[in-house]
C-alpha atoms as a PDB file:
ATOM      1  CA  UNK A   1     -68.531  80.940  26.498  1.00  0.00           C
ATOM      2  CA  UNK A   2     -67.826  82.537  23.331  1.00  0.00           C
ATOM      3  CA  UNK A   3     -70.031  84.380  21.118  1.00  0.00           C
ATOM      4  CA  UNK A   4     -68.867  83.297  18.147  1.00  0.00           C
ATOM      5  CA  UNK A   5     -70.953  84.172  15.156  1.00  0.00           C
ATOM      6  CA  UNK A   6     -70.103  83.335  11.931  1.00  0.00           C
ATOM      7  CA  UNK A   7     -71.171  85.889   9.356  1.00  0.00           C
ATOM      8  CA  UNK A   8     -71.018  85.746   5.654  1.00  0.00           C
ATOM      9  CA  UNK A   9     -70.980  88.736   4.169  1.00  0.00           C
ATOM     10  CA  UNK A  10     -70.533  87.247   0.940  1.00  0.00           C
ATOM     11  CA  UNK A  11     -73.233  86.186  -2.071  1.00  0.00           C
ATOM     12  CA  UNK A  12     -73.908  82.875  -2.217  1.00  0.00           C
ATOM     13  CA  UNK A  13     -72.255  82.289  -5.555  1.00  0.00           C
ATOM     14  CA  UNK A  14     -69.002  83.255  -4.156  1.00  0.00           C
ATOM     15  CA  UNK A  15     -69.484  81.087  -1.239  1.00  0.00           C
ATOM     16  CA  UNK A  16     -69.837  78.162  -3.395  1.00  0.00           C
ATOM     17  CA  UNK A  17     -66.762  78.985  -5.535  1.00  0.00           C
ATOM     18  CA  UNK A  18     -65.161  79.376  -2.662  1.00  0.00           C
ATOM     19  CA  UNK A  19     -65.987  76.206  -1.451  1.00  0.00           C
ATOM     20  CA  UNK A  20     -65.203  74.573  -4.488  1.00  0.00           C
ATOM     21  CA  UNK A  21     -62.124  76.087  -4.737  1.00  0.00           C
ATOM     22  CA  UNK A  22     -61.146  74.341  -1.305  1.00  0.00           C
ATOM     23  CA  UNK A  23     -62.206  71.113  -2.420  1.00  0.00           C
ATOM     24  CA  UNK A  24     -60.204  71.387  -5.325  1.00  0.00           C
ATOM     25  CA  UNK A  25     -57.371  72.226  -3.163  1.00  0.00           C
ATOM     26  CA  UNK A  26     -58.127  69.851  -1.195  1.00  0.00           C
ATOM     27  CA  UNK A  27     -58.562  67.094  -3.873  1.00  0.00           C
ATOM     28  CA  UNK A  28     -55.146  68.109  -5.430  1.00  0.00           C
ATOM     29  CA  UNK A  29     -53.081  68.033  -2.121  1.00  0.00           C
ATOM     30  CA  UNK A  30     -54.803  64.185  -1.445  1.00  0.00           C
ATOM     31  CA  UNK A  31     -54.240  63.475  -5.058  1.00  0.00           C
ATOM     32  CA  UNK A  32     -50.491  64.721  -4.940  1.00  0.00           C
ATOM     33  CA  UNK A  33     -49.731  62.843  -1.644  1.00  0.00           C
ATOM     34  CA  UNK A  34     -51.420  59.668  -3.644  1.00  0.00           C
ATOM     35  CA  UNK A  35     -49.574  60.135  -6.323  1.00  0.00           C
ATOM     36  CA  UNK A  36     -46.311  60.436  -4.518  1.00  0.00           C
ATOM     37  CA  UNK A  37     -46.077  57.217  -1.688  1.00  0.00           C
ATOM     38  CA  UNK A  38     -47.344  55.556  -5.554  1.00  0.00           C
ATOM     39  CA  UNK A  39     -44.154  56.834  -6.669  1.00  0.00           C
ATOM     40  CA  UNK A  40     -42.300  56.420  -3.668  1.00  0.00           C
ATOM     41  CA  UNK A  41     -43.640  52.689  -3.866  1.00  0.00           C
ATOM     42  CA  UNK A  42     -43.082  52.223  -7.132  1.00  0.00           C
ATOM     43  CA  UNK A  43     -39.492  53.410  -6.683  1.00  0.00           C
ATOM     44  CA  UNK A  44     -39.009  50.958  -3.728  1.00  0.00           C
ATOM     45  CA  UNK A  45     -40.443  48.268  -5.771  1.00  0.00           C
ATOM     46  CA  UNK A  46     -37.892  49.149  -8.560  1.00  0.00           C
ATOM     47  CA  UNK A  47     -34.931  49.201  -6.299  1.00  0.00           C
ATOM     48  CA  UNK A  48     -35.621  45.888  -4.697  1.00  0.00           C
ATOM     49  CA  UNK A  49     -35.983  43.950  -8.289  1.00  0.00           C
ATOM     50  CA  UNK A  50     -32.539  45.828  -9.482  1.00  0.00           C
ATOM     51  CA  UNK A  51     -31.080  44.218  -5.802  1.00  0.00           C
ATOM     52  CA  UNK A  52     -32.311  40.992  -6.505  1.00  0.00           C
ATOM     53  CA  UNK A  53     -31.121  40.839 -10.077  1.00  0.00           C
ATOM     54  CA  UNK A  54     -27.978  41.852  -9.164  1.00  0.00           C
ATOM     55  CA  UNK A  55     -27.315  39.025  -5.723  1.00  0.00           C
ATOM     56  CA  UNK A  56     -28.955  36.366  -8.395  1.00  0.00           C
ATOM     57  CA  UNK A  57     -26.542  37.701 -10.967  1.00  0.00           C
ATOM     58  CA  UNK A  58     -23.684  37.106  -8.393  1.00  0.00           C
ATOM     59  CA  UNK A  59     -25.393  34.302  -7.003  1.00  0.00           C
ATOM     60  CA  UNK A  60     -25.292  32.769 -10.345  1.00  0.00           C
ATOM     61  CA  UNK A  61     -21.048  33.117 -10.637  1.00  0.00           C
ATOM     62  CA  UNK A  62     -20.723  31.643  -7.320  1.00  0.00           C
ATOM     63  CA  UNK A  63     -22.706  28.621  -8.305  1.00  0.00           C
ATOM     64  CA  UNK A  64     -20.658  28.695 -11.799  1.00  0.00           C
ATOM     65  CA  UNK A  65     -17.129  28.973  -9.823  1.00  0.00           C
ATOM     66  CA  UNK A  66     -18.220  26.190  -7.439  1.00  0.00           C
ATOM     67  CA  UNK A  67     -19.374  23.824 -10.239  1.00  0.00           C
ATOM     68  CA  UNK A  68     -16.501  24.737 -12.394  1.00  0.00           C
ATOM     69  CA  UNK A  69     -13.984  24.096  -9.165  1.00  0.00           C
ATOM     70  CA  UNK A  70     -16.510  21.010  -8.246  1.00  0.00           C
ATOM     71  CA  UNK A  71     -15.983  19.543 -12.197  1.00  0.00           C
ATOM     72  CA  UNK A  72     -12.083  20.052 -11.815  1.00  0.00           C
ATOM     73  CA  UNK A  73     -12.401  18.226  -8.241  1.00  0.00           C
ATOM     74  CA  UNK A  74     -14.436  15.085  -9.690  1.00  0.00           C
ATOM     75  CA  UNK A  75     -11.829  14.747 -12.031  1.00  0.00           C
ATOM     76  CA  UNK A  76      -9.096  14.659  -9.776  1.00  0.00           C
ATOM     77  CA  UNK A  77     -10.829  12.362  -7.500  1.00  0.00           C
ATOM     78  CA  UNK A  78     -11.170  10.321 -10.644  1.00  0.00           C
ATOM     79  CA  UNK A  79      -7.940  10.303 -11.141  1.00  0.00           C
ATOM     80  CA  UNK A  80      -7.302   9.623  -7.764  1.00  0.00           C
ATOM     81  CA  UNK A  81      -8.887   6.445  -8.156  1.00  0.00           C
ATOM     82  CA  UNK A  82      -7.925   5.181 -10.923  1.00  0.00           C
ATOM     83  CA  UNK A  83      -4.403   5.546  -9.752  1.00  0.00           C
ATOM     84  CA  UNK A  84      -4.939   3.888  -6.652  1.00  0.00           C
ATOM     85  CA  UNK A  85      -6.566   1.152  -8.600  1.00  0.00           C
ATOM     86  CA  UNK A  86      -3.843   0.505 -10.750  1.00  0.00           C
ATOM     87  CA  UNK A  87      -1.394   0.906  -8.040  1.00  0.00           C
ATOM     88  CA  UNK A  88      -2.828  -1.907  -6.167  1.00  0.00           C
ATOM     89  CA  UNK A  89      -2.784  -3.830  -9.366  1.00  0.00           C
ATOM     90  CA  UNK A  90       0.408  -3.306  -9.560  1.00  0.00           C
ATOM     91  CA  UNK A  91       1.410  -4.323  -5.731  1.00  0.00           C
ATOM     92  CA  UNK A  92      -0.554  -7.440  -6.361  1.00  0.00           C
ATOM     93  CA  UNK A  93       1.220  -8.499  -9.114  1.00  0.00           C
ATOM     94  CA  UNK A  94       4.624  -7.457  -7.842  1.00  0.00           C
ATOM     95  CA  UNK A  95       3.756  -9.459  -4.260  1.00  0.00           C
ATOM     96  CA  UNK A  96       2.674 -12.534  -6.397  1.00  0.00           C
ATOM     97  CA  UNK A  97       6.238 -12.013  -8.625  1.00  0.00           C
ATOM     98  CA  UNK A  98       8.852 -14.453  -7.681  1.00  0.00           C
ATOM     99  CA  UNK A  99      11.825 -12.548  -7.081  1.00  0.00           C
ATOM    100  CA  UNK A 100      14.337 -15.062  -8.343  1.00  0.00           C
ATOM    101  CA  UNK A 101      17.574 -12.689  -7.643  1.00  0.00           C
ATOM    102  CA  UNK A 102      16.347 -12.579  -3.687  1.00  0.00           C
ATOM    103  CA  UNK A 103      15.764 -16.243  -3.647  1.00  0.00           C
ATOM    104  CA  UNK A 104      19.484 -17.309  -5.301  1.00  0.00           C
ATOM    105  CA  UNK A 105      20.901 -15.018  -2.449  1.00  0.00           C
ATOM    106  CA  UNK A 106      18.562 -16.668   0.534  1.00  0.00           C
ATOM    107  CA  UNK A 107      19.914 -20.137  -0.737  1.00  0.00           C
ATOM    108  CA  UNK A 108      23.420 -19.022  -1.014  1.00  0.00           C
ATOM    109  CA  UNK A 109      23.675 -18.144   2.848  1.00  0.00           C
ATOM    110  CA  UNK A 110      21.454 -20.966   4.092  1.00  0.00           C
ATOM    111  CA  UNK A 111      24.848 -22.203   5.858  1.00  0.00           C
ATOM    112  CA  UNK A 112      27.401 -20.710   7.555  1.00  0.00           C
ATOM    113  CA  UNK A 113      31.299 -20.396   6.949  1.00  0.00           C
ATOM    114  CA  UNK A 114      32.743 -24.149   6.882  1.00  0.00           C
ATOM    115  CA  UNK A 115      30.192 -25.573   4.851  1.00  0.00           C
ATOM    116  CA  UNK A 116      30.252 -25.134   1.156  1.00  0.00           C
ATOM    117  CA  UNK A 117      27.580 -25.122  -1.414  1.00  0.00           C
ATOM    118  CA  UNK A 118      29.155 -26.897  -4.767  1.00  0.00           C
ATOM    119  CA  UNK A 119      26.047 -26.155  -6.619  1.00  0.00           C
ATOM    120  CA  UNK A 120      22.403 -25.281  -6.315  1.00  0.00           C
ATOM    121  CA  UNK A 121      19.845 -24.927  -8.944  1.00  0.00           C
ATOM    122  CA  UNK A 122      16.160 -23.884  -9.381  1.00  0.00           C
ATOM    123  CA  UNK A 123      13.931 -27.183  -9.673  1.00  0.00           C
ATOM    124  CA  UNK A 124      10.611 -24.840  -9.792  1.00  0.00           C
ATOM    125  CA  UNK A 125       9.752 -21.850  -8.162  1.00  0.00           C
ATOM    126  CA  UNK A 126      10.786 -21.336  -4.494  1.00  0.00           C
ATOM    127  CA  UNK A 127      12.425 -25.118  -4.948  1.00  0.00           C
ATOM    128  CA  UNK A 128      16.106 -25.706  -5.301  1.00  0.00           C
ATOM    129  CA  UNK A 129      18.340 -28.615  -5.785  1.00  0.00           C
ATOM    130  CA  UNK A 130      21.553 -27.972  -3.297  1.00  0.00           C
ATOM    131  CA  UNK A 131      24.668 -29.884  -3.056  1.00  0.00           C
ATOM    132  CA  UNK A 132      27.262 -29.182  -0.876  1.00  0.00           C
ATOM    133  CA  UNK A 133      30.119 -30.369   1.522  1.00  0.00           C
ATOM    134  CA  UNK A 134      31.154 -30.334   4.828  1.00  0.00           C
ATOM    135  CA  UNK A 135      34.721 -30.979   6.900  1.00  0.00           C
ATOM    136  CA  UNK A 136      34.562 -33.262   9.489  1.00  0.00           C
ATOM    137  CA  UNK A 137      32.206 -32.133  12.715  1.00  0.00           C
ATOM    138  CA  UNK A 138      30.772 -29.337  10.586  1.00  0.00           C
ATOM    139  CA  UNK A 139      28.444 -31.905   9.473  1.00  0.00           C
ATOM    140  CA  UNK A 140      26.555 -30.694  13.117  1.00  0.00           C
ATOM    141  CA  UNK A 141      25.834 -27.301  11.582  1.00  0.00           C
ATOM    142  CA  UNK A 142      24.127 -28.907   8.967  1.00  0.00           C
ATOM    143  CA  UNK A 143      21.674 -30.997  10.840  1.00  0.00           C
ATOM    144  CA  UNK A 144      21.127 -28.318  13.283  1.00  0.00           C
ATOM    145  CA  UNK A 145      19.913 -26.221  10.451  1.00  0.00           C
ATOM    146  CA  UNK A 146      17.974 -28.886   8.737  1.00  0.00           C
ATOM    147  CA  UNK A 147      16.033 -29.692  12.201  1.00  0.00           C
ATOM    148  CA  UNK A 148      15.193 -25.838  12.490  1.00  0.00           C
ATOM    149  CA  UNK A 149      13.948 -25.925   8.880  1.00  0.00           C
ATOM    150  CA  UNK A 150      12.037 -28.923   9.416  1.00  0.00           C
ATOM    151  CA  UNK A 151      10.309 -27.394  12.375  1.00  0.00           C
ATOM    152  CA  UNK A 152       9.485 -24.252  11.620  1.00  0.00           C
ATOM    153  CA  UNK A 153      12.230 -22.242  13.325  1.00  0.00           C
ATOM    154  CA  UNK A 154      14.000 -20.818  10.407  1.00  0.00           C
ATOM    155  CA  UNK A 155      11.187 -18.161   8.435  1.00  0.00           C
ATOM    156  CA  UNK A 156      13.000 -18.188   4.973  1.00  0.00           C
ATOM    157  CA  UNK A 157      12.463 -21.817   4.128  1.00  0.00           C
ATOM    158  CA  UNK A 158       9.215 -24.065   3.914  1.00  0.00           C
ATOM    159  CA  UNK A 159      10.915 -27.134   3.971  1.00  0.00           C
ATOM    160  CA  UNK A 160      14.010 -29.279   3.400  1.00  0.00           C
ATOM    161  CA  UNK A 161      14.691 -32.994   2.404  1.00  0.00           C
ATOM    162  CA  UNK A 162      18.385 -34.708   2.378  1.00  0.00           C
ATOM    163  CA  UNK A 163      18.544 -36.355  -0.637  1.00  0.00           C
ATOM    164  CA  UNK A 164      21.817 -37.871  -0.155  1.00  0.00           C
ATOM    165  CA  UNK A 165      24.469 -37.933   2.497  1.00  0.00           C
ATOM    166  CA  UNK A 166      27.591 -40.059   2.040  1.00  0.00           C
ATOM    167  CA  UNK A 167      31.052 -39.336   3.783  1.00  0.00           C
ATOM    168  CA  UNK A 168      34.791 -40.050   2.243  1.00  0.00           C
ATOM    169  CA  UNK A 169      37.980 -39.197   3.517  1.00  0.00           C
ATOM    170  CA  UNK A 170      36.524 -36.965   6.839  1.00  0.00           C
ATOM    171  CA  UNK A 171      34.614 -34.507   4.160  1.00  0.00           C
ATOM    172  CA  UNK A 172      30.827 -34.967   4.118  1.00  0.00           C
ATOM    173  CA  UNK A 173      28.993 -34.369   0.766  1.00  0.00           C
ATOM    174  CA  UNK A 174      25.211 -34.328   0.812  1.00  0.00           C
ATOM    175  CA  UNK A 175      22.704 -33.149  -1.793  1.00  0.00           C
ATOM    176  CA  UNK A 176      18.541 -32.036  -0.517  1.00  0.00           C
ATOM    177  CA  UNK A 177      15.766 -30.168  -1.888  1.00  0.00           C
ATOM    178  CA  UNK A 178      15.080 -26.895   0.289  1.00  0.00           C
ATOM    179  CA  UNK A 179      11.886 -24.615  -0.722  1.00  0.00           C
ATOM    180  CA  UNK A 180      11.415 -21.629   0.260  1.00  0.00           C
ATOM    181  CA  UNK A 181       8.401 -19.756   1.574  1.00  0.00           C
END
């Protein structure tokens, strides 16, 4: 065990100056530590808002490009539309067209070689008026093709009807209404 004695050899007034000077010491080195995690905080706290400002800041021109960029896309998908719109208007009115230049050339090669066409005219749309001869057996050709009109075979035409068919001097002239589909 230690004898440990603890002696003051000084007054009392200079043991409570003493004392107080401690506490003052004391006081200032827990004030000055206070003081400086308060800074040190206050700093962090400082630093943080300047970091937000600045990702909101660039937050805020990413959400300007992509509405800008967004704006420019509407637009074209607008557009988009409104062309595909009017392209199908178009196509519908082109598909309902009669294509009279088509039709005159379907007509014109409804026979084959040995059968002539003297005339045929456009009675109303996808209807024509044909009159035409045949030499002598040819006159099979034509009934073969009027019996694959009349039942269906033939895709171009709807339907035909002979009109007239007379015969003189081994030529056969008939006249018929064909229409087309």
């Amino acid at each position: 065990m230690s004898n440990k004695m603890d002696l003051s050899l000084l007054p009392s007034q200079a043991r409570f100056q003493m004392e107080k000077l401690k506490w003052i010491r004391n006081n200032r080195i827990f004030i000055g530590v206070v003081s400086g995690l308060w800074i040190v905080g206050l700093i962090i706290v400082v630093a943080m808002n300047l970091l937000a400002k600045m990702q909101m800041n660039n937050a805020e021109k990413r959400f300007g490009v992509a509405t800008r960029d967004l704006a420019g896309m509407a637009e074209g998908v607008i557009n988009s539309q409104r062309l595909k719109y009017n392209a199908k208007l178009v196509g519908e009115v082109l598909g309902s067209r009669f294509e009279y230049g088509q039709a005159f050339k379907t007509v014109a090669t409804l026979f084959p070689e040995g059968i002539s066409l003297n005339s045929y005219e456009l009675q109303d749309r996808g209807m024509f008026s044909i009159q035409g001869q045949a030499v002598g057996a040819d006159i099979d050709k034509v009934e073969k093709i009027v019996e694959m009109i009349k039942s269906g075979q033939d895709e171009r035409f709807k339907q035909i009807n002979v009109k007239t068919l007379s015969l003189k001097n081994n030529i056969w002239i008939f006249a018929a209404e064909v229409t087309l589909k």
